[in-house]
PDB file of N, CA and C in Angstrom:
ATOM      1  N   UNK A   1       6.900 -26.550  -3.455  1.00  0.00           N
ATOM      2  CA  UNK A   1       6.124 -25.406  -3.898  1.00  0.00           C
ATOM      3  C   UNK A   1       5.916 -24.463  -2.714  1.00  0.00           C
ATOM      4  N   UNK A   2       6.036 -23.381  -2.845  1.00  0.00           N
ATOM      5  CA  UNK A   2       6.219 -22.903  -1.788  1.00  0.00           C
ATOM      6  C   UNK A   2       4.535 -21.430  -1.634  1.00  0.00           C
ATOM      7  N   UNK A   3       4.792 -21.094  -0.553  1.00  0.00           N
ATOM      8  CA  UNK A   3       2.765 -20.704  -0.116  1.00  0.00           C
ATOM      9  C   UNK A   3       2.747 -19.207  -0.700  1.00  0.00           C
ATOM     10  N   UNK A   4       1.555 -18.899  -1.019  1.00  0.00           N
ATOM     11  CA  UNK A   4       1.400 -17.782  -0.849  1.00  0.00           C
ATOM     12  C   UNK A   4       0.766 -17.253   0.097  1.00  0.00           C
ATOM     13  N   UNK A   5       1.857 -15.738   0.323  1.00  0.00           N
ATOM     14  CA  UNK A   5       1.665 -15.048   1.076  1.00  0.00           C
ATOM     15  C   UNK A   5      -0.041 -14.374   1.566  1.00  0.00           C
ATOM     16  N   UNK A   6      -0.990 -14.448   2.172  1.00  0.00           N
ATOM     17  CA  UNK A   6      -2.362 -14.323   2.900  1.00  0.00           C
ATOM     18  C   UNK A   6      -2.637 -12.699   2.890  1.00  0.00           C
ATOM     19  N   UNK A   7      -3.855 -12.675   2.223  1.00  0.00           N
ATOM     20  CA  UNK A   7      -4.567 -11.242   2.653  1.00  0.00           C
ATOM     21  C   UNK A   7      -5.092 -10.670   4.107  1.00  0.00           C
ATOM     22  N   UNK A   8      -3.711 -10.149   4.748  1.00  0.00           N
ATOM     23  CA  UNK A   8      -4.158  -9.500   6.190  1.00  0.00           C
ATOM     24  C   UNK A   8      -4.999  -8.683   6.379  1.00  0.00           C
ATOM     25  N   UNK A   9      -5.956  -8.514   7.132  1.00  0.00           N
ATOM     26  CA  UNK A   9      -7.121  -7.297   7.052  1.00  0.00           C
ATOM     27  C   UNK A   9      -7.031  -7.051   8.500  1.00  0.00           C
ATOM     28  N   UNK A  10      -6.262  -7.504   9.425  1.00  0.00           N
ATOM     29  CA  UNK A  10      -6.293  -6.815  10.487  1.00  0.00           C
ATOM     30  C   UNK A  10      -4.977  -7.115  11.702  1.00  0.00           C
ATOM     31  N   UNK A  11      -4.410  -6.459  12.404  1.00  0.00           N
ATOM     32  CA  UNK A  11      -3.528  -6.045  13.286  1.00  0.00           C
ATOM     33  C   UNK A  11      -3.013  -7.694  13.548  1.00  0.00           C
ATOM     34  N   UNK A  12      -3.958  -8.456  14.348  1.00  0.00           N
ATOM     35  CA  UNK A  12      -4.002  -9.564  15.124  1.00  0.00           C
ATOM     36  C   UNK A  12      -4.478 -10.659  13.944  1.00  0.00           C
ATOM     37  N   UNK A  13      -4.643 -10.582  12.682  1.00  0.00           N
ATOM     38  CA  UNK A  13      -4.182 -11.853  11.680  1.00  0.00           C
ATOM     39  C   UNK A  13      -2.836 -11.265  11.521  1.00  0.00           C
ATOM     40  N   UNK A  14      -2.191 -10.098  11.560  1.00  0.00           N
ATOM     41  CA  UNK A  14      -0.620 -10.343  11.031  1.00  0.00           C
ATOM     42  C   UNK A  14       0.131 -10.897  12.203  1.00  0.00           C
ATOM     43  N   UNK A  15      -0.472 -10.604  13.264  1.00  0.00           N
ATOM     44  CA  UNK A  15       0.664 -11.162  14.796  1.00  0.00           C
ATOM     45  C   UNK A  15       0.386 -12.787  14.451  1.00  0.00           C
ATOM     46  N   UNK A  16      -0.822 -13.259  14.357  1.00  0.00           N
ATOM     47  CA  UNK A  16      -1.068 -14.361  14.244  1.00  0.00           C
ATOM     48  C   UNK A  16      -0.134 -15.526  13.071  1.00  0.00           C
ATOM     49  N   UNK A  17      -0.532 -14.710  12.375  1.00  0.00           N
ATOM     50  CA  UNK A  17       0.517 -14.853  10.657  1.00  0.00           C
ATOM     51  C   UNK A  17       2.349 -14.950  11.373  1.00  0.00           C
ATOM     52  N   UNK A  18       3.076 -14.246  11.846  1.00  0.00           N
ATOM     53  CA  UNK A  18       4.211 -13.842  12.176  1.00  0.00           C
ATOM     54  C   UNK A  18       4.835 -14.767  12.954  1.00  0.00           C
ATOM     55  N   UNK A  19       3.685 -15.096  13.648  1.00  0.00           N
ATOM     56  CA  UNK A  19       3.793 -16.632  14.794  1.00  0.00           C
ATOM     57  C   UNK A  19       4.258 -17.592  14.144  1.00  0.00           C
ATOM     58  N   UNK A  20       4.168 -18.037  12.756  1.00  0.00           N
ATOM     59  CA  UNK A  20       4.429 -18.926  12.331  1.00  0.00           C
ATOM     60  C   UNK A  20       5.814 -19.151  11.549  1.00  0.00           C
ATOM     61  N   UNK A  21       6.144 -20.254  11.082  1.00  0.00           N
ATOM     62  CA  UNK A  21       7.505 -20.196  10.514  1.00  0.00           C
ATOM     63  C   UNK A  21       7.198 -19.599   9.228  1.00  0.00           C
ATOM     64  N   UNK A  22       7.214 -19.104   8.587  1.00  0.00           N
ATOM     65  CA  UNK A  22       7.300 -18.334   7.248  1.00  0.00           C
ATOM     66  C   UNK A  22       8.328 -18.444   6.179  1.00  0.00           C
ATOM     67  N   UNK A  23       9.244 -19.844   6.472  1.00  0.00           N
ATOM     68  CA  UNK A  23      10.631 -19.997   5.522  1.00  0.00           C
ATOM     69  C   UNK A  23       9.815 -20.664   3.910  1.00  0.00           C
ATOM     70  N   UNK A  24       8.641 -20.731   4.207  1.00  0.00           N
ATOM     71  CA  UNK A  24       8.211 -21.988   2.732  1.00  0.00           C
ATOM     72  C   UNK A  24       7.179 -20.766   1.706  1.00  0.00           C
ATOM     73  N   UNK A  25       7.496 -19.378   2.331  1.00  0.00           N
ATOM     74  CA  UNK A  25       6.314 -18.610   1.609  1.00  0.00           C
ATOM     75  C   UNK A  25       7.058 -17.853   0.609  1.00  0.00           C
ATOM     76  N   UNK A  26       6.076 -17.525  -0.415  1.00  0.00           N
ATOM     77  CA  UNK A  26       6.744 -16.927  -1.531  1.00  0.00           C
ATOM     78  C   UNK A  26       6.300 -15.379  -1.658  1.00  0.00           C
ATOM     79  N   UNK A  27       7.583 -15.361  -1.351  1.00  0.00           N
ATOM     80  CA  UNK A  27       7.703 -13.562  -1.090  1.00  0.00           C
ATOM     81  C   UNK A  27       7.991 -12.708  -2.709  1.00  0.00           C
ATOM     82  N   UNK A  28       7.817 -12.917  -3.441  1.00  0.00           N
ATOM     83  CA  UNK A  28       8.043 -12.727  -4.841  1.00  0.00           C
ATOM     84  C   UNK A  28       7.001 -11.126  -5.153  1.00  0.00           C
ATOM     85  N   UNK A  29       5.961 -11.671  -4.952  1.00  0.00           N
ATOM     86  CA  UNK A  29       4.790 -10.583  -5.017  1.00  0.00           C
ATOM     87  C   UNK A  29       4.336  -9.396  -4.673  1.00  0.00           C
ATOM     88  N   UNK A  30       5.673  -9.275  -3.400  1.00  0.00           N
ATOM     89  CA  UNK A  30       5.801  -8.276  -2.544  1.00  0.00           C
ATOM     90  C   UNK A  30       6.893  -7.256  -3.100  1.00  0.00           C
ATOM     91  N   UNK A  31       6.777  -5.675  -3.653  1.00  0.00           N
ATOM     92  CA  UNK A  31       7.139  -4.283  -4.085  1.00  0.00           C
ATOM     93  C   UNK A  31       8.191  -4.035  -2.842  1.00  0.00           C
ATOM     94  N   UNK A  32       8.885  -3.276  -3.141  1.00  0.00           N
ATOM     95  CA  UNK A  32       9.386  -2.261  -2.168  1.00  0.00           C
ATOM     96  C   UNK A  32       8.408  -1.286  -1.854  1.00  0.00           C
ATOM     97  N   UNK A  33       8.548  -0.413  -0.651  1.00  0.00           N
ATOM     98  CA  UNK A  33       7.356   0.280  -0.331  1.00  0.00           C
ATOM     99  C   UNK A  33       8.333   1.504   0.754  1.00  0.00           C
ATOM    100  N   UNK A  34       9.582   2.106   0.034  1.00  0.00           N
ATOM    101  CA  UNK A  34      10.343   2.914   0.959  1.00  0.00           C
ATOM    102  C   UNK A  34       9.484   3.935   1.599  1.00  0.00           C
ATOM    103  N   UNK A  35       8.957   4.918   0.587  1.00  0.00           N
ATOM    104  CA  UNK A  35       8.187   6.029   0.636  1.00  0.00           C
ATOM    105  C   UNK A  35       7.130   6.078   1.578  1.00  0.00           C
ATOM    106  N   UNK A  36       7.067   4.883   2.109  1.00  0.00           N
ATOM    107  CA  UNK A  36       5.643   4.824   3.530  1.00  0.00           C
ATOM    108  C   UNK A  36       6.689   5.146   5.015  1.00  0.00           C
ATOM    109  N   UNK A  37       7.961   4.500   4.942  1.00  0.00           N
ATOM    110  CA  UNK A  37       8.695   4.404   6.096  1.00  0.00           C
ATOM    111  C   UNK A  37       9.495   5.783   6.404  1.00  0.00           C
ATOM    112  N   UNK A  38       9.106   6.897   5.518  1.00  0.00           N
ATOM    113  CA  UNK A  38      10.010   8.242   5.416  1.00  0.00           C
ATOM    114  C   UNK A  38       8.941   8.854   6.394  1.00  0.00           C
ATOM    115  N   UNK A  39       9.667  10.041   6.937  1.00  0.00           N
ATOM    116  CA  UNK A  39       9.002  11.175   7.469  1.00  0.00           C
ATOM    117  C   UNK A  39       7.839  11.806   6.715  1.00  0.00           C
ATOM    118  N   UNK A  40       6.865  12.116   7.305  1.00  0.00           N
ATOM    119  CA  UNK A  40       5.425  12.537   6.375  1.00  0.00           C
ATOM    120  C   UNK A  40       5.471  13.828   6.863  1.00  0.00           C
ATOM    121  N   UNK A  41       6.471  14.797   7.486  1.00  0.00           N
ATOM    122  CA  UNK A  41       6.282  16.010   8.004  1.00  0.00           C
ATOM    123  C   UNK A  41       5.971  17.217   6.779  1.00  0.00           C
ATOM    124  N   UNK A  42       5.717  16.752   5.645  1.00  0.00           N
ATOM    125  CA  UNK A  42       5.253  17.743   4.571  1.00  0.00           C
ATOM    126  C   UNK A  42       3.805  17.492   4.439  1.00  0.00           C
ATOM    127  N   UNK A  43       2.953  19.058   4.279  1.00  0.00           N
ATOM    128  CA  UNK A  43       1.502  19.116   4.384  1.00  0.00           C
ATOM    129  C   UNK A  43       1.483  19.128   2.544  1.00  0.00           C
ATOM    130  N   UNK A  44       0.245  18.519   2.266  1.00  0.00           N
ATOM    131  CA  UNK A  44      -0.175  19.372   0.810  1.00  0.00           C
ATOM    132  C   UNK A  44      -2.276  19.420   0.865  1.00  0.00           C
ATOM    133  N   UNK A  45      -1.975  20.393   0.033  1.00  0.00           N
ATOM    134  CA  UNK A  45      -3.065  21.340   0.488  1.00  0.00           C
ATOM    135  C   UNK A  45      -3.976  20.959  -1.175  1.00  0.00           C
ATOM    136  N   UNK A  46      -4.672  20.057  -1.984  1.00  0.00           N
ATOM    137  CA  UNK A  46      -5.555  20.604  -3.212  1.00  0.00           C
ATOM    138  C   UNK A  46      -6.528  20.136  -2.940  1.00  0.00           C
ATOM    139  N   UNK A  47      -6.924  21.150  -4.229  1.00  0.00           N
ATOM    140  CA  UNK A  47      -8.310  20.699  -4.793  1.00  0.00           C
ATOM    141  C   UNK A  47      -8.693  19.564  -5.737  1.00  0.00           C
ATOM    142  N   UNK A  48      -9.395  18.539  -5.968  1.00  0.00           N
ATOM    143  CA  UNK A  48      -9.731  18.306  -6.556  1.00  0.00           C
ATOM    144  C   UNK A  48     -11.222  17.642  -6.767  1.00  0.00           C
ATOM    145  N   UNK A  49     -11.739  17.185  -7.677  1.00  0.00           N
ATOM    146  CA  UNK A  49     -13.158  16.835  -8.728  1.00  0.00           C
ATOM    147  C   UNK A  49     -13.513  15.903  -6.906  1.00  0.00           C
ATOM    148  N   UNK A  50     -14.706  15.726  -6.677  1.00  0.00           N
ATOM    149  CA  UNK A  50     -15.073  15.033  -5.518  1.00  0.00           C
ATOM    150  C   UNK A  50     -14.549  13.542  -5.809  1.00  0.00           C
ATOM    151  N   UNK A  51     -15.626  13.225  -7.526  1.00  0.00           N
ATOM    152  CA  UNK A  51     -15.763  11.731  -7.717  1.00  0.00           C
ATOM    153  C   UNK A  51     -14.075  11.688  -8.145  1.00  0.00           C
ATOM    154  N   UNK A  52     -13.444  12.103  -8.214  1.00  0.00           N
ATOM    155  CA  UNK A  52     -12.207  11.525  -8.255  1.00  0.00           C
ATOM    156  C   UNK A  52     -11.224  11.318  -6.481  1.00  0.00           C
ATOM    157  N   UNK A  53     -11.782  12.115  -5.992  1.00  0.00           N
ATOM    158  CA  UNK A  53     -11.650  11.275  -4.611  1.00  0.00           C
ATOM    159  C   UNK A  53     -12.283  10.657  -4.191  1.00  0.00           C
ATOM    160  N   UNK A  54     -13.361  10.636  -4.389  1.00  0.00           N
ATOM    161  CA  UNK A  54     -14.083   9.639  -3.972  1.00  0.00           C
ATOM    162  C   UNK A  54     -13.670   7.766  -4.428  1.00  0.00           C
ATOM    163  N   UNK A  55     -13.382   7.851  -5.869  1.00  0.00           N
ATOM    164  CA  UNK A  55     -12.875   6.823  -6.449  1.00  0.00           C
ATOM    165  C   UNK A  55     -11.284   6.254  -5.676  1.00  0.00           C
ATOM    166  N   UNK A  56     -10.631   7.163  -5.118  1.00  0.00           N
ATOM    167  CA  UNK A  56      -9.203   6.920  -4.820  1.00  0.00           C
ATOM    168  C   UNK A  56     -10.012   6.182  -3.156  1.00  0.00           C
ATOM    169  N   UNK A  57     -10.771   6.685  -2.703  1.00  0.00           N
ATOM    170  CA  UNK A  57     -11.087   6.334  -1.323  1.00  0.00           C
ATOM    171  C   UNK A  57     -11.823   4.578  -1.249  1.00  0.00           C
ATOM    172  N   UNK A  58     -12.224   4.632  -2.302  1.00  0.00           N
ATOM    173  CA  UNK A  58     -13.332   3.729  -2.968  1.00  0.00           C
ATOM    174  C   UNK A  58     -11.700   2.339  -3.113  1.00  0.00           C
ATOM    175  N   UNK A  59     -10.994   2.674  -3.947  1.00  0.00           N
ATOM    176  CA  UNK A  59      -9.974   1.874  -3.892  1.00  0.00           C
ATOM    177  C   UNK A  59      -8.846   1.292  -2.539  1.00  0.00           C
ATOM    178  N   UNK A  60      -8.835   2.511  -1.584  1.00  0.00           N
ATOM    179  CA  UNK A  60      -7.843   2.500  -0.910  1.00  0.00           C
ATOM    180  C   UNK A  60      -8.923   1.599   0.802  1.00  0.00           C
ATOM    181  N   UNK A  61     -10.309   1.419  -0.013  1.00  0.00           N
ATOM    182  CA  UNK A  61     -11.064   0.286   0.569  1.00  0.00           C
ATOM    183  C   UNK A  61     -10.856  -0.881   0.746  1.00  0.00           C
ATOM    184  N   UNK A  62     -11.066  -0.789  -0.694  1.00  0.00           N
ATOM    185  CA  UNK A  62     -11.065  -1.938  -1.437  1.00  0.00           C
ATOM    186  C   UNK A  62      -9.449  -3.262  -0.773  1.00  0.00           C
ATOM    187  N   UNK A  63      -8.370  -2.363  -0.432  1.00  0.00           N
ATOM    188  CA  UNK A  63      -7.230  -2.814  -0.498  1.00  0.00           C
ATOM    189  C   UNK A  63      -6.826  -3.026   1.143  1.00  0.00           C
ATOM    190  N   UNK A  64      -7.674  -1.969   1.837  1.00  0.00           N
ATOM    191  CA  UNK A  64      -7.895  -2.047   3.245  1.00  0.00           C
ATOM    192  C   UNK A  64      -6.509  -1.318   3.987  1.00  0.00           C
ATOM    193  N   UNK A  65      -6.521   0.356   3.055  1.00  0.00           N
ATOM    194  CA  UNK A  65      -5.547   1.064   3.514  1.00  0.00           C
ATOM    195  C   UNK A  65      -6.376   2.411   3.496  1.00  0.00           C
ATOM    196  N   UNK A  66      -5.631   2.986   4.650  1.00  0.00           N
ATOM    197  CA  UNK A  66      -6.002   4.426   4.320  1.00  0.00           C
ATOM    198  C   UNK A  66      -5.705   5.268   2.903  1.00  0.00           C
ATOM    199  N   UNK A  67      -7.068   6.022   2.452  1.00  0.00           N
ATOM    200  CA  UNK A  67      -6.845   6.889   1.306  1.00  0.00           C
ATOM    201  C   UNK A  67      -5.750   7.525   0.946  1.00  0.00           C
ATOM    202  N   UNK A  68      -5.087   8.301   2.331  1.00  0.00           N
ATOM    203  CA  UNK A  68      -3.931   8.792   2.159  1.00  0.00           C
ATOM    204  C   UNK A  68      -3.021   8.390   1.926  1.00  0.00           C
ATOM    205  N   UNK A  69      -2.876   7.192   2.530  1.00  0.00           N
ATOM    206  CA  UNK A  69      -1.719   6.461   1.772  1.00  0.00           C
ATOM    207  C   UNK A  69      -2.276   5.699   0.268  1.00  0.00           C
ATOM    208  N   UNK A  70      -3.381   5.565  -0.042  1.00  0.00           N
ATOM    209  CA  UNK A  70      -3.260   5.050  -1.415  1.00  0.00           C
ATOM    210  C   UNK A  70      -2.697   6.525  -2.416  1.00  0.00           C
ATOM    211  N   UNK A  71      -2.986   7.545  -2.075  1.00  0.00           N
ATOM    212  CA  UNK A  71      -2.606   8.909  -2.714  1.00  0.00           C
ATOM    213  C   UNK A  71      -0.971   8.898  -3.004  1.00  0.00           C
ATOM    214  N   UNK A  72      -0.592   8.568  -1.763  1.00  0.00           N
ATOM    215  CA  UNK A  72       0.885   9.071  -1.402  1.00  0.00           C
ATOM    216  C   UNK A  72       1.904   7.470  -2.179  1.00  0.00           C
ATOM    217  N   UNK A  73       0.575   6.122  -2.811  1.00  0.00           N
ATOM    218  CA  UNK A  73       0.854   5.416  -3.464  1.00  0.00           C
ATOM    219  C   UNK A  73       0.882   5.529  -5.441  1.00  0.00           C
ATOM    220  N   UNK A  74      -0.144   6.153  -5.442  1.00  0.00           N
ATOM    221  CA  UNK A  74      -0.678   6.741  -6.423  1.00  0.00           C
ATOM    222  C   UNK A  74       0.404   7.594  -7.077  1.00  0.00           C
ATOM    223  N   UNK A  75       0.999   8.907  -6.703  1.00  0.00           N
ATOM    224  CA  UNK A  75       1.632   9.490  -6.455  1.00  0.00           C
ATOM    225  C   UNK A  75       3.549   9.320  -6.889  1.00  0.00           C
ATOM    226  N   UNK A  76       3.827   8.017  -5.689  1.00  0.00           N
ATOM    227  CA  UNK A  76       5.060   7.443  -6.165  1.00  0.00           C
ATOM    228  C   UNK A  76       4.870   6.862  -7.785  1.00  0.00           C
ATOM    229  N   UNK A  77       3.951   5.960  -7.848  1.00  0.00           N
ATOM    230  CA  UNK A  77       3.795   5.190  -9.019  1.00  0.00           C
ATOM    231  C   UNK A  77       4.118   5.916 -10.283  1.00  0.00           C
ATOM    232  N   UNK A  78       3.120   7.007 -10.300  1.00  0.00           N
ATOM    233  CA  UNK A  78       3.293   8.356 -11.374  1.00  0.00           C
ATOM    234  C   UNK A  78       4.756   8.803 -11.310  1.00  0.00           C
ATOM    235  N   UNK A  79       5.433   9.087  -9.976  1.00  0.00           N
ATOM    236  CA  UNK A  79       6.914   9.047 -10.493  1.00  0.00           C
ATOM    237  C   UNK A  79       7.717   8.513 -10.953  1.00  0.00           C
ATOM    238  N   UNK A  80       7.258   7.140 -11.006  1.00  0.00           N
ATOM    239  CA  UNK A  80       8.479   6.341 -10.835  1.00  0.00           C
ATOM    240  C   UNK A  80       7.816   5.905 -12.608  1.00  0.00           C
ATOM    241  N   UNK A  81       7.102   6.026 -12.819  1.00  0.00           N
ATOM    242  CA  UNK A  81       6.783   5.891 -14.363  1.00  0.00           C
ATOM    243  C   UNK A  81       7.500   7.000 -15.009  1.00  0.00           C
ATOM    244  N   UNK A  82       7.442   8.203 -14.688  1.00  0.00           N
ATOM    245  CA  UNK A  82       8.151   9.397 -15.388  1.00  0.00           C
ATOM    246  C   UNK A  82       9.460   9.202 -15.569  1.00  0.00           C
ATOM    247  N   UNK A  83      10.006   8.563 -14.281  1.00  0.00           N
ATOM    248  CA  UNK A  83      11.615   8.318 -14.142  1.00  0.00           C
ATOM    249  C   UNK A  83      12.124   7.072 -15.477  1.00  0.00           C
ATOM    250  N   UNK A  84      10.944   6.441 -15.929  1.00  0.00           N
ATOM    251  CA  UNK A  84      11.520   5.425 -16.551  1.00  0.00           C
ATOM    252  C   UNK A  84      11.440   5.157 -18.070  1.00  0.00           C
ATOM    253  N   UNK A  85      10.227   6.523 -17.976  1.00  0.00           N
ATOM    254  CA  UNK A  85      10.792   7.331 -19.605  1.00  0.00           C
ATOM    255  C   UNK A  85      11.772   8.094 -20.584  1.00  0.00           C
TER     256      UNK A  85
END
């Protein structure tokens, strides 16, 4: 049976984590995630409702990522749903 993969919350549990042999863990659970490793040299500029950022910030807590990237997660997801209609 093989492990599941551990909720990292910081820099030095993943070095710690990495240290180890990792051949018995089950990597299954884990997405592709291209769209983080691209160039971010495009600005975008809106508006929106507070409590609806506030809620995206509230989540991107929760998960122990920056807001911006839960947005720029948010974001793909909505595409990639459109693409598969």
């Amino acid at each position: 049976m093989k492990r599941k993969v551990p909720k990292l919350k910081t820099d030095e549990d993943v070095e710690a984590f990495l240290d180890q042999d990792l051949s018995d863990l089950d990597f299954s659970q884990f997405k592709p995630a291209g769209f983080e490793f691209e160039s971010k040299a495009a600005r975008v500029n809106m508006r929106m409702p507070e409590s609806q950022l506030e809620a995206v910030k509230a989540e991107a807590k929760k998960r122990g990522i920056p807001y911006q990237r839960m947005m720029r997660e948010l974001l793909q997801r909505g595409l990639e749903s459109l693409r598969a209609s």
